[in-house]
C-alpha atoms as a PDB file:
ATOM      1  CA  UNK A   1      -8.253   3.308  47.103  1.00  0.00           C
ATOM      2  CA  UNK A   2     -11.904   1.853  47.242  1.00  0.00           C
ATOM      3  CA  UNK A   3     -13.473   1.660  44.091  1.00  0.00           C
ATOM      4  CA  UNK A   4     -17.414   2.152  44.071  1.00  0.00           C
ATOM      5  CA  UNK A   5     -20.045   0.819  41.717  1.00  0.00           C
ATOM      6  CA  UNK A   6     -23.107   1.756  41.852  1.00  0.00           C
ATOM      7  CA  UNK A   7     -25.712  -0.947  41.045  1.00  0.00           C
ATOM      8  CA  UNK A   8     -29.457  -0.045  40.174  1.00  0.00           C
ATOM      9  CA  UNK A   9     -32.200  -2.602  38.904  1.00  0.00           C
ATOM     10  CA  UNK A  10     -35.661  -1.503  36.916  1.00  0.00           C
ATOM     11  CA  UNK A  11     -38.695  -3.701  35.883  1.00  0.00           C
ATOM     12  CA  UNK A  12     -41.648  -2.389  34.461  1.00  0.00           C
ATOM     13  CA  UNK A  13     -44.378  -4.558  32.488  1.00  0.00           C
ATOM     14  CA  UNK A  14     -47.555  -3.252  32.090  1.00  0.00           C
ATOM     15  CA  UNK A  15     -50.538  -5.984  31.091  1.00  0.00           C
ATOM     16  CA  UNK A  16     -54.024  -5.472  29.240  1.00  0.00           C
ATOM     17  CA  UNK A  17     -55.332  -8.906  30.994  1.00  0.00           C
ATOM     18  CA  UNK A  18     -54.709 -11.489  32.770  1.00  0.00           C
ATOM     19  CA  UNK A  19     -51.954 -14.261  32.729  1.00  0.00           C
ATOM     20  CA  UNK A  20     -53.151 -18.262  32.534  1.00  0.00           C
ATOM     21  CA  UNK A  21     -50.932 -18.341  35.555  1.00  0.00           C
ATOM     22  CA  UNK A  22     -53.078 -16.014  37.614  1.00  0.00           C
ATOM     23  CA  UNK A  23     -54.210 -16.741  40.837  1.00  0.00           C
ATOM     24  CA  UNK A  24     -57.811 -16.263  42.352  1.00  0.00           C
ATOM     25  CA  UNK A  25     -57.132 -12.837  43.268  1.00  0.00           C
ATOM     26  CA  UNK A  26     -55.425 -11.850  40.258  1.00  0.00           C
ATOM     27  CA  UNK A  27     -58.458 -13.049  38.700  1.00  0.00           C
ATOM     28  CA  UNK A  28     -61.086 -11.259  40.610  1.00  0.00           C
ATOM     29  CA  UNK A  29     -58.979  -8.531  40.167  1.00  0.00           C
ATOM     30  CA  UNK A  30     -58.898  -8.362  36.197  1.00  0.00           C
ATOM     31  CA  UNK A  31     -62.455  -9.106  36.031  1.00  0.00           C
ATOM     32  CA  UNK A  32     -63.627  -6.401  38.284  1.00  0.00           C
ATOM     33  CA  UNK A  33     -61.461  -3.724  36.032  1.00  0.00           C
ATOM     34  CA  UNK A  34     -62.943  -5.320  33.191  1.00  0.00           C
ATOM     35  CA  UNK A  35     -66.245  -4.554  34.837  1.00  0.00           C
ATOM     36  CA  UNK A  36     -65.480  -0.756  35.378  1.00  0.00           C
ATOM     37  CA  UNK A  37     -64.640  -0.552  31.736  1.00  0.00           C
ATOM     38  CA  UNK A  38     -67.910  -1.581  30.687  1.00  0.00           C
ATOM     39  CA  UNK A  39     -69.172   0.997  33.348  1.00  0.00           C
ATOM     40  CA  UNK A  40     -67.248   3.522  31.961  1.00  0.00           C
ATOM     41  CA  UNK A  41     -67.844   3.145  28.506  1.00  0.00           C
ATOM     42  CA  UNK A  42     -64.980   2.295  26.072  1.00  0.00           C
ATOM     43  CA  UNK A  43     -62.248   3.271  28.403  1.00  0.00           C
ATOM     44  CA  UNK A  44     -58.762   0.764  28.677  1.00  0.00           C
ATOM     45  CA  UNK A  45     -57.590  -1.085  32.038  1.00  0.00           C
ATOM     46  CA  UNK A  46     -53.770  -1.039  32.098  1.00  0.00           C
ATOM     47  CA  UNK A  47     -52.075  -2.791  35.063  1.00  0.00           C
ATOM     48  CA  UNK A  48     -48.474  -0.849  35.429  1.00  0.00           C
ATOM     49  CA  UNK A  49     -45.652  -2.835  37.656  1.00  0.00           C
ATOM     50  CA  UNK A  50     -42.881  -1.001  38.395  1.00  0.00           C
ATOM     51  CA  UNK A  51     -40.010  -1.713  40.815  1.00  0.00           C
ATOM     52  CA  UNK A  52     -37.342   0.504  40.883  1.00  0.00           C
ATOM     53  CA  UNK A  53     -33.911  -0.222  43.238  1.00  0.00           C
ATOM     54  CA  UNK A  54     -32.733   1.514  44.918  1.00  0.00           C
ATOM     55  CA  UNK A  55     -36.286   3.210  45.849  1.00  0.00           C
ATOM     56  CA  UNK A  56     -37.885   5.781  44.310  1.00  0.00           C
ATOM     57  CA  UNK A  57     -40.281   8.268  45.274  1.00  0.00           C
ATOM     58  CA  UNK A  58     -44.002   7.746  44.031  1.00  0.00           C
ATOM     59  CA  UNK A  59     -43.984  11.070  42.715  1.00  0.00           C
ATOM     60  CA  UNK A  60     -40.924  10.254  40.718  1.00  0.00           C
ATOM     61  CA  UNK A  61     -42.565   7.002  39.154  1.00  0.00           C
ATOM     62  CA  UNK A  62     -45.822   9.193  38.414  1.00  0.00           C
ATOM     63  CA  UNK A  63     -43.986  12.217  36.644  1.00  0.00           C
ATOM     64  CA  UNK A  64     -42.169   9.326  34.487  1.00  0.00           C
ATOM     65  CA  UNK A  65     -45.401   8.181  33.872  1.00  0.00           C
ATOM     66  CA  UNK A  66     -46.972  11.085  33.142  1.00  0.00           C
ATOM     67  CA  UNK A  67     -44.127  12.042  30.542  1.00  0.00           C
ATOM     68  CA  UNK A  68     -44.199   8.796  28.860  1.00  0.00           C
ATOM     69  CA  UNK A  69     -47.967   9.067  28.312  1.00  0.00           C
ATOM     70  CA  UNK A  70     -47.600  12.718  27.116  1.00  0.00           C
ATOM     71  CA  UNK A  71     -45.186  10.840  24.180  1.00  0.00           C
ATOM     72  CA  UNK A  72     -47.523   8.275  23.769  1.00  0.00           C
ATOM     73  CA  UNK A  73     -50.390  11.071  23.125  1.00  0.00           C
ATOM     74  CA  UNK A  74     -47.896  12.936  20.733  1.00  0.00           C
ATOM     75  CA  UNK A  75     -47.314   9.607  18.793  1.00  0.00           C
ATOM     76  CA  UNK A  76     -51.102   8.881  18.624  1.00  0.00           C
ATOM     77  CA  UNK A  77     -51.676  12.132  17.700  1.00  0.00           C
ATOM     78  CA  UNK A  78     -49.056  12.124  14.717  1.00  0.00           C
ATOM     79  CA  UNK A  79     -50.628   8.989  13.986  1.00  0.00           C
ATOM     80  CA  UNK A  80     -53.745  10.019  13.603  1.00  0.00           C
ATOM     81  CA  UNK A  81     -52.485  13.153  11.201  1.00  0.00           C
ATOM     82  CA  UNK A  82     -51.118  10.831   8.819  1.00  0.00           C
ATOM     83  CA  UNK A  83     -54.032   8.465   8.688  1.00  0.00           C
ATOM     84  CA  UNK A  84     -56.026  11.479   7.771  1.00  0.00           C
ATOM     85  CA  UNK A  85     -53.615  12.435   5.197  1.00  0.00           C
ATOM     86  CA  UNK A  86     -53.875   9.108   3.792  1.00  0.00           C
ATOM     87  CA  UNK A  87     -57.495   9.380   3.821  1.00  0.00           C
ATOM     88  CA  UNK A  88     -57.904  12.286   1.836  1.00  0.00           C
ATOM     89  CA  UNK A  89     -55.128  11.433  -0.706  1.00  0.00           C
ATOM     90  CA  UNK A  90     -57.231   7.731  -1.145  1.00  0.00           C
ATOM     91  CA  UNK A  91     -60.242  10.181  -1.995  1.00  0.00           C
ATOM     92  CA  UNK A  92     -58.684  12.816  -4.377  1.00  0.00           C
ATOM     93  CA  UNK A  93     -55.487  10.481  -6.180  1.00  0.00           C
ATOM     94  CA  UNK A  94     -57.383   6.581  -5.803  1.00  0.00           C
ATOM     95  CA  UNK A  95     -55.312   6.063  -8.783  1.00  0.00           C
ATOM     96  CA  UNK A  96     -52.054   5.945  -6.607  1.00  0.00           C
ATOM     97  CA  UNK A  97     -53.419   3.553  -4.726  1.00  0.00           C
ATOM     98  CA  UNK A  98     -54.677   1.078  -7.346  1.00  0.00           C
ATOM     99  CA  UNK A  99     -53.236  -2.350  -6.299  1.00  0.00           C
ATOM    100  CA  UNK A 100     -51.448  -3.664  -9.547  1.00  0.00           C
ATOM    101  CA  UNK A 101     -51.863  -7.097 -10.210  1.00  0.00           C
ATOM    102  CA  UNK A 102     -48.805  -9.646 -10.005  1.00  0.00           C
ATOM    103  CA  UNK A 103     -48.092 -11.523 -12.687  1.00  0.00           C
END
């Protein structure tokens, strides 16, 4: 009887710059997205690597994608709730949030 075993490898890194490492092109590259951030106004450059084995689709990587920055919005958005919480409780209770000092 044969005995199968499936074998699957997955690397994804995703980088807000460049590496020290980086060659000429990589260079060019990261300055020219650093360029169309400044032309956009505020907006983030992430470079996403993914390599998948054995191959998937590009509309499979994308919907993954998509879903994980749909979390990542959730989580921000949560986030952003409780800092606003905070906020207001800093504003009506400051009292609670008197540091004590250490003796």
């Amino acid at each position: 009887m044969k005995v199968y075993k499936p074998e699957w490898q997955c690397t994804f890194s995703v980088n807000e710059g460049m590496e020290e490492s980086a060659s000429w092109k990589q260079r060019m590259a990261w300055r020219l997205r650093a360029f169309a951030d400044r032309l956009d106004g505020g907006g983030r450059t992430l470079k996403i690597d993914c390599n998948v084995t054995p191959e998937v689709s590009r509309e499979e990587v994308d919907t993954c994608l998509e879903k994980g920055f749909a979390l990542t919005q959730g989580l921000l958005l949560q986030l952003a709730h409780q800092a606003a919480c905070e906020n207001v409780m800093r504003d009506a209770k400051a009292e609670l949030f008197e540091q004590q000092p250490q003796r």
